[in-house]
C-alpha atoms as a PDB file:
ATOM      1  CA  UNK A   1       0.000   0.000   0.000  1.00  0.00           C
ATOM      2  CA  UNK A   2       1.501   3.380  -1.003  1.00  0.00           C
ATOM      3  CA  UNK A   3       0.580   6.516   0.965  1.00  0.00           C
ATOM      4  CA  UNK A   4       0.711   8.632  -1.498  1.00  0.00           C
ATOM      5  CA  UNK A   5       0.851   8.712  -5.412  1.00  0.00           C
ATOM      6  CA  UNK A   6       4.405   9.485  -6.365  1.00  0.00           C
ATOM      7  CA  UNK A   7       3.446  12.503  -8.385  1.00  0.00           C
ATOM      8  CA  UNK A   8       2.411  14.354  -5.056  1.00  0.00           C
ATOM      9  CA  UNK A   9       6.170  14.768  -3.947  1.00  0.00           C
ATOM     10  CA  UNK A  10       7.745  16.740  -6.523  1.00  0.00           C
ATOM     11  CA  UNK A  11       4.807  19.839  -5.657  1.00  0.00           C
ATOM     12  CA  UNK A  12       5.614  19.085  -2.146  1.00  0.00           C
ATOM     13  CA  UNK A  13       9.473  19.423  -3.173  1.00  0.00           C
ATOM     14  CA  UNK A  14       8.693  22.438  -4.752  1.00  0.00           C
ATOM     15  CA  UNK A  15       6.150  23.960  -2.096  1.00  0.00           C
ATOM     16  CA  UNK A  16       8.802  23.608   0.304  1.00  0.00           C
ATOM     17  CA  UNK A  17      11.254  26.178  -1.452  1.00  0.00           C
ATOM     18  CA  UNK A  18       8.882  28.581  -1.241  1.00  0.00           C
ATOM     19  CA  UNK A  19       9.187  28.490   2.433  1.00  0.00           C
ATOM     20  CA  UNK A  20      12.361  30.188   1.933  1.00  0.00           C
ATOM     21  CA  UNK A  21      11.103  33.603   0.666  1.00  0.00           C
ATOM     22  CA  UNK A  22       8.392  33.311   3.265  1.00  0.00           C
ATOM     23  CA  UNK A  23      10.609  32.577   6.092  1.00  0.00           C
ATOM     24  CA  UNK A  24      12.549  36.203   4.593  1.00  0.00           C
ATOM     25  CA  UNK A  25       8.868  37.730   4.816  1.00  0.00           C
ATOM     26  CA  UNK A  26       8.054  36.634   8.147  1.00  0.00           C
ATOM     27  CA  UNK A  27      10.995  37.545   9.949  1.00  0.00           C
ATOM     28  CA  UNK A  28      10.600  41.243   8.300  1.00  0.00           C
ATOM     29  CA  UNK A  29       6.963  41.040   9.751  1.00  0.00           C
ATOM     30  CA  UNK A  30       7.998  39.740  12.807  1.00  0.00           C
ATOM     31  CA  UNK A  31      10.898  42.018  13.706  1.00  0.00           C
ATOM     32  CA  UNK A  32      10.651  45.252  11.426  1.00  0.00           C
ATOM     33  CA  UNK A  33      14.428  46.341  13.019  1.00  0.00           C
ATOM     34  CA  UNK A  34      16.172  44.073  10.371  1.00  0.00           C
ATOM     35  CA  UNK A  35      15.062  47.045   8.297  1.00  0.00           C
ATOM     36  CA  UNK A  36      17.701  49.010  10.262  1.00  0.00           C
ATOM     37  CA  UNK A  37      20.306  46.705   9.902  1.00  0.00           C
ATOM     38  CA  UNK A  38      22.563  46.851   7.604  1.00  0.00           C
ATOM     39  CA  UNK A  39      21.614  44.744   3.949  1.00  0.00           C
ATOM     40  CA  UNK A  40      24.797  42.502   3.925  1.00  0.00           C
ATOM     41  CA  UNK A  41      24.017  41.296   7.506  1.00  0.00           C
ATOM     42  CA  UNK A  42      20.948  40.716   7.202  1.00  0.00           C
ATOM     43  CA  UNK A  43      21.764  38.646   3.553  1.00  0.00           C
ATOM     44  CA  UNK A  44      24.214  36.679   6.064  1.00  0.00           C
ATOM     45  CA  UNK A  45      21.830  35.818   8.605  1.00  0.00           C
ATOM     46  CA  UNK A  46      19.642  34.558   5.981  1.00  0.00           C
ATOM     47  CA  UNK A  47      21.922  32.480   4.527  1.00  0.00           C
ATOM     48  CA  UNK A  48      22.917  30.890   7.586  1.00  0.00           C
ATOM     49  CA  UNK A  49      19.677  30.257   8.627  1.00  0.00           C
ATOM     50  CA  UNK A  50      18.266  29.047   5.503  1.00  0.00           C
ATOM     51  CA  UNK A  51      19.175  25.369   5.176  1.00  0.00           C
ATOM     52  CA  UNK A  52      18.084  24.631   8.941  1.00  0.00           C
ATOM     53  CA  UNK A  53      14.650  26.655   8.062  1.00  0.00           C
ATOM     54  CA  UNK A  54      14.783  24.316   5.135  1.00  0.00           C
ATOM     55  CA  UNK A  55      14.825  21.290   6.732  1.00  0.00           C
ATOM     56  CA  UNK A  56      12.941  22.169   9.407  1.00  0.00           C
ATOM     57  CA  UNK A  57       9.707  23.061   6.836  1.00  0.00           C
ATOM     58  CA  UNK A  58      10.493  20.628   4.777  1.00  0.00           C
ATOM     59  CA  UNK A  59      10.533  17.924   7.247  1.00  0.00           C
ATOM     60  CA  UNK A  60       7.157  19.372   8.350  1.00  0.00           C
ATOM     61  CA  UNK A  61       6.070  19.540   4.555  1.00  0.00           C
ATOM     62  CA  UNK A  62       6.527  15.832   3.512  1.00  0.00           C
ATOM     63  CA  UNK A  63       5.063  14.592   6.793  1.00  0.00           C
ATOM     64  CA  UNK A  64       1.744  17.346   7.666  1.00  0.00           C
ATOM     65  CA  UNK A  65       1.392  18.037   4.348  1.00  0.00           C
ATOM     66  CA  UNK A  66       1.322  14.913   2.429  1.00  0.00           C
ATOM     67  CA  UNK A  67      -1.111  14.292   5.218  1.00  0.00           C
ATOM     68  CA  UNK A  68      -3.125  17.288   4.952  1.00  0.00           C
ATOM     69  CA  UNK A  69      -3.238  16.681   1.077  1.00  0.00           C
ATOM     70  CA  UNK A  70      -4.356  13.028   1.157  1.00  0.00           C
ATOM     71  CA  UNK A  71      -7.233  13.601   3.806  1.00  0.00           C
ATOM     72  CA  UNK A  72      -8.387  17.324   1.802  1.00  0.00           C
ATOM     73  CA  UNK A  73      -8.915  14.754  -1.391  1.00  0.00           C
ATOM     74  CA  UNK A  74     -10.347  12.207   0.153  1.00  0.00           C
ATOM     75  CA  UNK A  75     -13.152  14.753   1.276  1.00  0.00           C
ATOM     76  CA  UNK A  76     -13.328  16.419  -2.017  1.00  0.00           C
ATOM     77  CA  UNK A  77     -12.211  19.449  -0.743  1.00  0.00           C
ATOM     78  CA  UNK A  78      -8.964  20.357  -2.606  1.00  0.00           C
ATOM     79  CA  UNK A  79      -9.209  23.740  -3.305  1.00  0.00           C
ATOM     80  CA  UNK A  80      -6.778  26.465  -1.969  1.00  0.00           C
ATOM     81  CA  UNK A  81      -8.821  27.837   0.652  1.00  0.00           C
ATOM     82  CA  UNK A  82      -8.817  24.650   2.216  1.00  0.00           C
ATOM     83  CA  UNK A  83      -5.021  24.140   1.251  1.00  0.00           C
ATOM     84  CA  UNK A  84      -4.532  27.567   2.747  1.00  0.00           C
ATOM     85  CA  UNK A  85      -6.344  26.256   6.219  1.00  0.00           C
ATOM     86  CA  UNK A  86      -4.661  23.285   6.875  1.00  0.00           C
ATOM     87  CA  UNK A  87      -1.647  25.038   6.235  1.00  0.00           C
ATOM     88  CA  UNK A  88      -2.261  27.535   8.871  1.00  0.00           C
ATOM     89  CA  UNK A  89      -3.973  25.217  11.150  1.00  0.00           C
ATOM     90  CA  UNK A  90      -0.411  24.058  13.236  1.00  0.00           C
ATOM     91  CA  UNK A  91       0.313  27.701  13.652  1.00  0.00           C
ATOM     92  CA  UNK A  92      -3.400  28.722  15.082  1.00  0.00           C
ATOM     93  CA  UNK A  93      -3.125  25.275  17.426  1.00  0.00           C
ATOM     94  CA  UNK A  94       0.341  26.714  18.553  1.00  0.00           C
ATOM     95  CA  UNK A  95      -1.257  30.322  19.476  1.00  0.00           C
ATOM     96  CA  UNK A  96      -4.113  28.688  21.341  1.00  0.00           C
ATOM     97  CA  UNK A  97      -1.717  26.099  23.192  1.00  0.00           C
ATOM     98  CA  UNK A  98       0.278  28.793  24.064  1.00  0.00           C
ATOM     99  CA  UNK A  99      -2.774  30.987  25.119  1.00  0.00           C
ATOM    100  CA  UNK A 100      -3.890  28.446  26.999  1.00  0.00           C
ATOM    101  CA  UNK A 101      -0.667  27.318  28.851  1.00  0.00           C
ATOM    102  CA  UNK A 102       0.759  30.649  29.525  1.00  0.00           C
ATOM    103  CA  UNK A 103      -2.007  33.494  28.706  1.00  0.00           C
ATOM    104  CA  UNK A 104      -0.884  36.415  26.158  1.00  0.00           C
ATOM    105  CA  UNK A 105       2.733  36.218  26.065  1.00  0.00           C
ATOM    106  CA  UNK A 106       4.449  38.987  23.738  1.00  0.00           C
ATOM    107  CA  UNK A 107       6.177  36.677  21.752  1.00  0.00           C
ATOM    108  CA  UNK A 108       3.469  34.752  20.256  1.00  0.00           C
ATOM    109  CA  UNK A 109       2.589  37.204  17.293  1.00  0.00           C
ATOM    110  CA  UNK A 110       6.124  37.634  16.330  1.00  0.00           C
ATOM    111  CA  UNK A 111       5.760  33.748  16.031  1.00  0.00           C
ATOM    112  CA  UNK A 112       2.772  33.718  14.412  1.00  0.00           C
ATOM    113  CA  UNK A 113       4.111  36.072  11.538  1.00  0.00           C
ATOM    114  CA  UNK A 114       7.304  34.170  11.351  1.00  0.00           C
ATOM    115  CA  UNK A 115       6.030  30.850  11.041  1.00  0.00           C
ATOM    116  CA  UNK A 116       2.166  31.881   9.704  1.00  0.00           C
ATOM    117  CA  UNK A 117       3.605  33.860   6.447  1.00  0.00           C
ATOM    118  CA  UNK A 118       6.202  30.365   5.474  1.00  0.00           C
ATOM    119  CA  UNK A 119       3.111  28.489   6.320  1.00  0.00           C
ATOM    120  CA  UNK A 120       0.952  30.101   4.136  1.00  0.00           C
ATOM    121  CA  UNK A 121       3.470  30.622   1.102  1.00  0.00           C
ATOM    122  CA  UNK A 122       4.161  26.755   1.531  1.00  0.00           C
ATOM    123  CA  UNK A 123      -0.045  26.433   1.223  1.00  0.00           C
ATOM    124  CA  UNK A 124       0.143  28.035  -1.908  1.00  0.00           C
ATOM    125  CA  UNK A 125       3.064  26.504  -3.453  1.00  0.00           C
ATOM    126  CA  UNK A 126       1.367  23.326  -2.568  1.00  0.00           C
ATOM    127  CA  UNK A 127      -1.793  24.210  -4.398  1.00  0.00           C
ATOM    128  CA  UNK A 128      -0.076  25.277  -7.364  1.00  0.00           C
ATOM    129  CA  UNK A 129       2.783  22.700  -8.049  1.00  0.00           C
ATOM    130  CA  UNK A 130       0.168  19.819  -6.829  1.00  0.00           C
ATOM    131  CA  UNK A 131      -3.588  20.406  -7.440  1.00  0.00           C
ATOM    132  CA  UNK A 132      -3.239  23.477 -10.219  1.00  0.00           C
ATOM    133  CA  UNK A 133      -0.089  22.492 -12.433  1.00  0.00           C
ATOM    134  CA  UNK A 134       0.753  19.078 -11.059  1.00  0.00           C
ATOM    135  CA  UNK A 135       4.423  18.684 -11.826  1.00  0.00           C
END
């Protein structure tokens, strides 16, 4: 028994890279001083912290979203509002965990931006490279 058809993973592949410009976009969001600092350290940072991001949504990709993908089909429901739910859906259940656990911490939307905006751009990729122009 597969788990899922083999054409899935190259849009997931693919999906996942957009994560980079989104983790770029989220940590703007999330901490508007990099716009301060100066371009070549902030092109540093983002290099260095690129293939751990990387792995780190990709990892997350393959596993949520291959899951997300197969149970959105299975309910007829692959459009990309839907797409664009589940995506988001581990960052809202981290915001009310952490609203729950520790009330309104100052941190959380900084999170939420940083990891929301990669979330969603990953959402869309998915869409696109799988369910719009399946590569």
């Amino acid at each position: 028994m597969r788990l899922a058809p083999l054409w899935l993973f190259p849009g997931i592949l693919v999906a996942v890279l957009f994560s980079i410009p989104g983790w770029i976009l989220g940590a703007f969001a999330a901490s508007p001083k990099l716009l301060d600092r100066p371009f070549s350290t902030n092109a540093a940072m983002f290099f260095r912290g690129t293939p751990t991001f990387l792995l780190i949504f990709g990892v997350i990709t393959l596993t949520y979203g291959t899951i997300a993908w197969l149970f959105l089909r299975a309910v007829g429901a692959l459009g990309f509002v839907c797409i664009a739910i589940a995506a988001l859906l581990p960052v809202a259940a981290y915001i009310a965990v952490s609203l729950f656990n520790y009330g309104y911490d100052a941190g959380w939307p900084g999170a939420a931006l940083a990891f929301g905006i990669p979330a969603l751009l990953i959402g869309c990729g998915l869409w696109i490279f799988t369910v719009r122009v399946p590569l």
